[in-house]
Protein backbone atom coordinates (compact mmCIF):
# COMPACT_ATOMS: atom_id res chain seq x y z
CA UNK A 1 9.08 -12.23 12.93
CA UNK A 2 11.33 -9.54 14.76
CA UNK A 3 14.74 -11.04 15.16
CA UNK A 4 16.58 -12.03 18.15
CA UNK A 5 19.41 -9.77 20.03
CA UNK A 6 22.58 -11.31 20.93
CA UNK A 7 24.83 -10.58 24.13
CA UNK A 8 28.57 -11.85 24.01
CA UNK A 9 29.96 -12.50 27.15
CA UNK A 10 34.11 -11.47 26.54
CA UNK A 11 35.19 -10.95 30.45
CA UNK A 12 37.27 -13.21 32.64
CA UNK A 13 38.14 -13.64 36.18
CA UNK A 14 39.70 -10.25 37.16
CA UNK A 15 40.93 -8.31 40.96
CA UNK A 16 40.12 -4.85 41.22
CA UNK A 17 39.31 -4.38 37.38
CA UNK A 18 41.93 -5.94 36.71
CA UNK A 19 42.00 -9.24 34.81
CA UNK A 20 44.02 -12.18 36.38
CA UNK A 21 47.11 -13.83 35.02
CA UNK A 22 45.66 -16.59 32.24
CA UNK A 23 47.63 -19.06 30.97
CA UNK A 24 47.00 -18.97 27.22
CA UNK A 25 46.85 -15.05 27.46
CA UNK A 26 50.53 -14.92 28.97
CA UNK A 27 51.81 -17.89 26.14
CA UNK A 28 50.24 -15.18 23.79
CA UNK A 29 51.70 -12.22 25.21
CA UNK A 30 47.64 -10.36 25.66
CA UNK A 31 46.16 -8.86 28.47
CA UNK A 32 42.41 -10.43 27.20
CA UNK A 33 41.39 -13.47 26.44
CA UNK A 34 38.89 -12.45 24.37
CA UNK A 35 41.62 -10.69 22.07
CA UNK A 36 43.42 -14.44 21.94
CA UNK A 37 44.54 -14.18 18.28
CA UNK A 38 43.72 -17.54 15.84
CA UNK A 39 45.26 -17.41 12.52
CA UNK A 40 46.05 -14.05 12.87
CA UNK A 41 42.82 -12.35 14.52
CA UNK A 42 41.25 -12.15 17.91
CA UNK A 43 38.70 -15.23 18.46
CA UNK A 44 36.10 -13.00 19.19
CA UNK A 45 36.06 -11.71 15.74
CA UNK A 46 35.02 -15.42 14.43
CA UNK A 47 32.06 -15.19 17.02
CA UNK A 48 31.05 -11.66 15.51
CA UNK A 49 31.30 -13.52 12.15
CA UNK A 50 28.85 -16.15 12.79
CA UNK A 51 26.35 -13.74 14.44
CA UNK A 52 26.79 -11.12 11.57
CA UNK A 53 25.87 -13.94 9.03
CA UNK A 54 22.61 -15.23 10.80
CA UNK A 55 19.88 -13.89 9.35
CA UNK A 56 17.78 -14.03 12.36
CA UNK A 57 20.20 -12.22 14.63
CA UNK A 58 19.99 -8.64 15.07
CA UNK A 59 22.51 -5.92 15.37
CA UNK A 60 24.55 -4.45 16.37
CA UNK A 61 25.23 -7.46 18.97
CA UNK A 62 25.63 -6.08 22.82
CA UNK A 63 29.31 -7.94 24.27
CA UNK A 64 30.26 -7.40 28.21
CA UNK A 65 33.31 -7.97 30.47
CA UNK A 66 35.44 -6.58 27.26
CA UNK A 67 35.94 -2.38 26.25
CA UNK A 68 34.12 -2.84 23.18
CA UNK A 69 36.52 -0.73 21.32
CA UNK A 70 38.90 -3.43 22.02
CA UNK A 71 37.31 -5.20 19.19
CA UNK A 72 35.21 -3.09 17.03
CA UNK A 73 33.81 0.61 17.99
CA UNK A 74 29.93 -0.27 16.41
CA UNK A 75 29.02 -2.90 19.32
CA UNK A 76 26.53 -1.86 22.34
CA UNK A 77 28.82 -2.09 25.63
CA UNK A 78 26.81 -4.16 28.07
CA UNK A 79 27.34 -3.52 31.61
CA UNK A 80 30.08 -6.35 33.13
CA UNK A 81 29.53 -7.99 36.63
CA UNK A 82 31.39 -10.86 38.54
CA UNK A 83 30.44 -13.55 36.90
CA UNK A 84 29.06 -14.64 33.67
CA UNK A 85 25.38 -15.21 34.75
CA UNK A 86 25.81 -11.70 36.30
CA UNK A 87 26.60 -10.28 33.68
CA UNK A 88 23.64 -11.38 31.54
CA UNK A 89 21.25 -10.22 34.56
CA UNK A 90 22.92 -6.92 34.27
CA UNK A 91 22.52 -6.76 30.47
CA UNK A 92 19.11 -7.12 30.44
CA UNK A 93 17.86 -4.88 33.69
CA UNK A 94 19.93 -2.11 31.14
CA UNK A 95 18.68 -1.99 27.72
CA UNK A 96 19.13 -5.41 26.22
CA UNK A 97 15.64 -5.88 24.79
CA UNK A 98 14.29 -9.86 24.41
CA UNK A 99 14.31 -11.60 22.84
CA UNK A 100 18.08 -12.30 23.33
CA UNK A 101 20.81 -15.00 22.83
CA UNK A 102 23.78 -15.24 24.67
CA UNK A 103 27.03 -16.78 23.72
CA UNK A 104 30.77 -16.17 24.49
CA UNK A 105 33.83 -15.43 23.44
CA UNK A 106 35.55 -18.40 23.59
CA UNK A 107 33.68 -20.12 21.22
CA UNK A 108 35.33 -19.21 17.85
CA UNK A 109 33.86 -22.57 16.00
CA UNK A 110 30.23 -20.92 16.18
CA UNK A 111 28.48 -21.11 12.90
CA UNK A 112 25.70 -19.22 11.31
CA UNK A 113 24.23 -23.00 10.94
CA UNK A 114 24.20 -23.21 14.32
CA UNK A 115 22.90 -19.59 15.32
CA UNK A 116 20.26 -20.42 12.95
CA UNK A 117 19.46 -24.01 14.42
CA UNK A 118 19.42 -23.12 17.74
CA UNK A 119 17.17 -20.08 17.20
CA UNK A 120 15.00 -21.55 15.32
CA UNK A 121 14.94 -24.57 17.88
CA UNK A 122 14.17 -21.94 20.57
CA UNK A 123 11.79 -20.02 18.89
CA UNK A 124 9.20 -23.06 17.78
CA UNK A 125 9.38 -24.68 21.57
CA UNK A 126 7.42 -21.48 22.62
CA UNK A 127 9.32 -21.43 26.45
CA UNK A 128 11.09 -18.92 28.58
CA UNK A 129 13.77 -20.10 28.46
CA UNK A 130 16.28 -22.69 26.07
CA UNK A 131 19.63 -24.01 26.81
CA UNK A 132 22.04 -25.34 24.28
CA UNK A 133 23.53 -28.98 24.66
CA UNK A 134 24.95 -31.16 22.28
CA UNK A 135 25.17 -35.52 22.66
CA UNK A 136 28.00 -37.38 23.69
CA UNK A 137 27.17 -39.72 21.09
CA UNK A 138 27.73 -36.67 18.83
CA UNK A 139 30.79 -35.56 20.03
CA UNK A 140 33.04 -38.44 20.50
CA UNK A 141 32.59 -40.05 17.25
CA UNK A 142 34.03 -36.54 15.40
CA UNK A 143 36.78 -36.12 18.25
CA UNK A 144 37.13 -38.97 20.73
CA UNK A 145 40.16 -37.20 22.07
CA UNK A 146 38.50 -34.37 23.45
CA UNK A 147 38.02 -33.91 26.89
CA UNK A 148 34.75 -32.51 27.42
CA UNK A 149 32.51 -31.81 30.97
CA UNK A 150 29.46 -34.08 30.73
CA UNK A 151 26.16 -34.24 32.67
CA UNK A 152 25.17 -37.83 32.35
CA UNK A 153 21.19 -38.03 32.40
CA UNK A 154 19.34 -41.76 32.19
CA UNK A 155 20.21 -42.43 28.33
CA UNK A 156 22.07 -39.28 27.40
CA UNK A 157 24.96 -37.41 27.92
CA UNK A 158 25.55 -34.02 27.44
CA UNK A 159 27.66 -31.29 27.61
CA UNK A 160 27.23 -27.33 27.47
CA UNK A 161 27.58 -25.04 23.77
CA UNK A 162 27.83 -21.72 25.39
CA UNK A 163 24.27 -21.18 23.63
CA UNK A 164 21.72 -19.56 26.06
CA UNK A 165 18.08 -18.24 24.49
CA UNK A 166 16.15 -15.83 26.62
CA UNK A 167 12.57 -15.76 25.22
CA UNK A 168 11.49 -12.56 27.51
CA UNK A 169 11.53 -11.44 31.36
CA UNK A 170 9.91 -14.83 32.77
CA UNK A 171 12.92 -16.69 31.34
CA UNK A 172 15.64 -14.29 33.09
CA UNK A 173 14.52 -16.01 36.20
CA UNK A 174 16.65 -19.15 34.74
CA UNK A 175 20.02 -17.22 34.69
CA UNK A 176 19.00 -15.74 37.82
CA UNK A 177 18.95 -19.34 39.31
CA UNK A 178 22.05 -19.75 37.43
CA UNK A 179 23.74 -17.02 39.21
CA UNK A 180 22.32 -17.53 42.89
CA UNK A 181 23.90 -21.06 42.09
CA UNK A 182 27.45 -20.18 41.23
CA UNK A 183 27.70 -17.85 44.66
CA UNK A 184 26.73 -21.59 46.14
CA UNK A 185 29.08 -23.58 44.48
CA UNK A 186 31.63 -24.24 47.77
CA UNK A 187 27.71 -24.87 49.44
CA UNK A 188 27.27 -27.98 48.30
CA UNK A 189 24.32 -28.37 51.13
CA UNK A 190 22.88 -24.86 50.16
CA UNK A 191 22.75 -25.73 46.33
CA UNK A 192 21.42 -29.43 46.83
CA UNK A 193 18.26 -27.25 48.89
CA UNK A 194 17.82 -25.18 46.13
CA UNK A 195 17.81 -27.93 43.48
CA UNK A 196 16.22 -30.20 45.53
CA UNK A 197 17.42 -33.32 47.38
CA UNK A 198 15.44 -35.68 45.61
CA UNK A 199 16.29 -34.53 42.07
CA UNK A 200 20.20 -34.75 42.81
CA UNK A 201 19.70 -38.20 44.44
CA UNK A 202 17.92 -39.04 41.20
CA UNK A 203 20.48 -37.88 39.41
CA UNK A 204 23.06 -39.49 41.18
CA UNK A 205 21.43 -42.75 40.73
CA UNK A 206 21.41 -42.19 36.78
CA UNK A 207 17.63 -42.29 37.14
CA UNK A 208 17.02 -38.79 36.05
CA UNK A 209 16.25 -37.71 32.45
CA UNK A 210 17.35 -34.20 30.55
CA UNK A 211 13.52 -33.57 29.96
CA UNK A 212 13.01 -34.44 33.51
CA UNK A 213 15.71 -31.85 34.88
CA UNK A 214 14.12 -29.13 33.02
CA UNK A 215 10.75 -30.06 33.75
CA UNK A 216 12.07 -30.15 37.59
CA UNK A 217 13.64 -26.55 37.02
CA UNK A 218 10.42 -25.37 35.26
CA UNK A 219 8.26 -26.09 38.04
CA UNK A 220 11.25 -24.72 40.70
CA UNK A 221 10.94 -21.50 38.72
CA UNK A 222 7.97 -21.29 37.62
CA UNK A 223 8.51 -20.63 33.72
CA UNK A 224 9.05 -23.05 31.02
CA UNK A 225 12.37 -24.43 29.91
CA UNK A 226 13.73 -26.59 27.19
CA UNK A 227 16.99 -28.15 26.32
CA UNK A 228 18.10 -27.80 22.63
CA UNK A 229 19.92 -30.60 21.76
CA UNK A 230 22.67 -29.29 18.75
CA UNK A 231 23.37 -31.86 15.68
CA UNK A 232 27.02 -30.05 15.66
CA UNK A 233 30.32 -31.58 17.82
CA UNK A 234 32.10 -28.33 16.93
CA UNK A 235 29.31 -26.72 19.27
CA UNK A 236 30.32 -28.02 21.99
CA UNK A 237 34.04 -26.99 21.74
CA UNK A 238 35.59 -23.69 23.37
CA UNK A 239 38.96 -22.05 24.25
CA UNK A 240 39.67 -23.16 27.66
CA UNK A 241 43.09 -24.49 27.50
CA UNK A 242 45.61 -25.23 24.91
CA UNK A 243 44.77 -28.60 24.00
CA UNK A 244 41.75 -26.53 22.86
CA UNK A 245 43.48 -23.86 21.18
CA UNK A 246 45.50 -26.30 18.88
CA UNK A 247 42.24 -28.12 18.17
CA UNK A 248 40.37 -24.97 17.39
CA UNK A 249 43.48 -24.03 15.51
CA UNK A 250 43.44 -26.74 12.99
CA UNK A 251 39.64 -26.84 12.58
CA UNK A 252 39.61 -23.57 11.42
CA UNK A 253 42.65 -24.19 9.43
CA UNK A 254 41.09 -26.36 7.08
């Protein structure tokens, strides 16, 4: 089986090419935040890590939004857009060939385990596109302290691993979606008619499964998409803010 491609999304919110003050970028003294150092090297360097020891991950990896010889000279520069769903688009109308995963930089507690779980996850559902998620009920018990974003679906919570699985040009049409919706984020009016009225009222009601959202965005789009749900807390934990940084911190300490 031909292995899988991986993008790395490293940009951040930026005016005129120019990245925008960032808190834990100006406590470190950096321009990027994808060159945020842990334990003495940039976090993006544990993300290269992970990818370079998954066996089912090709390379050399594609990364955007970041000069690639920032980090290492060998990596395919992907065109960089506004935005992170964007950025993928523009990755893969260039050369990025499918199938592809995308991850980010901020996520310096990715695994091989993980690369390999969700891949493999992806790859046996047979769909366009897979999105990885990981429990509530997995999370808290290994760090109730951490504040995580959840999306609370009729018996399950969830929240977001920067894990994305493109299975070929059908399944682009999900980050497309994805991108169309971030330009209507202050729309709340315009996104609820391209969601759907009746699936947000369901979800608002807490009548509304996770296999029932994607079957709803399956149909919307017409491809196929699945939610892979990840056995692994550390997952679902990125660099947003410093209470996240000194977690991350000691986790990898240890």
């Amino acid at each position: 089986m031909s292995k899988v491609n991986a993008l790395i999304l490293a940009g951040q919110r930026s005016k005129n090419g120019e990245p925008l003050p960032d808190a834990l970028c100006q406590a470190a003294g950096i321009v990027w935040k994808a060159l945020l150092p842990i334990h003495g090297k940039p976090m993006t360097e544990y993300v290269l890590e992970a990818l370079e020891n998954s066996p089912s991950i090709a390379q050399p990896f594609w990364i955007s939004g970041l000069d690639k010889n920032l980090i290492r000279a060998d990596l395919n520069q992907s065109p960089s857009a506004d935005g992170p769903a964007s950025s993928v688009v523009y990755a893969a109308e260039a050369d990025l060939p499918y199938p592809f995963l995308v991850t980010t930089c901020d996520h310096p507690l990715l695994t091989p385990d993980m690369v390999e779980y969700f891949v493999k996850q992806s790859r046996a559902s047979g769909v366009d596109f897979t999105l990885g998620l990981a429990s509530k009920a997995i999370i808290q018990p290994a760090y109730p302290h951490v504040k995580r974003t959840y999306l609370n679906f009729k018996g399950e919570s969830v929240s977001g691993c920067n894990l994305f699985y493109v299975a070929n040009e059908k399944g682009l049409e999900a980050v497309r979606f994805w991108q169309a919706a971030q330009n209507d984020r202050k729309h709340p009016m315009r996104l609820a008619r391209r969601l759907g009225i009746g699936m947000l009222l369901k979800y608002a009601s807490g009548r509304l499964t996770l296999d029932g959202a994607f079957a709803h965005a399956s149909k919307i789009l017409n491809i196929t998409a699945k939610p892979i749900l990840l056995p692994f807390a550390e997952a679902a934990i990125d660099v947003d803010k410093p209470s996240d940084l000194a977690l991350v911190t000691e986790i990898l300490g240890h």
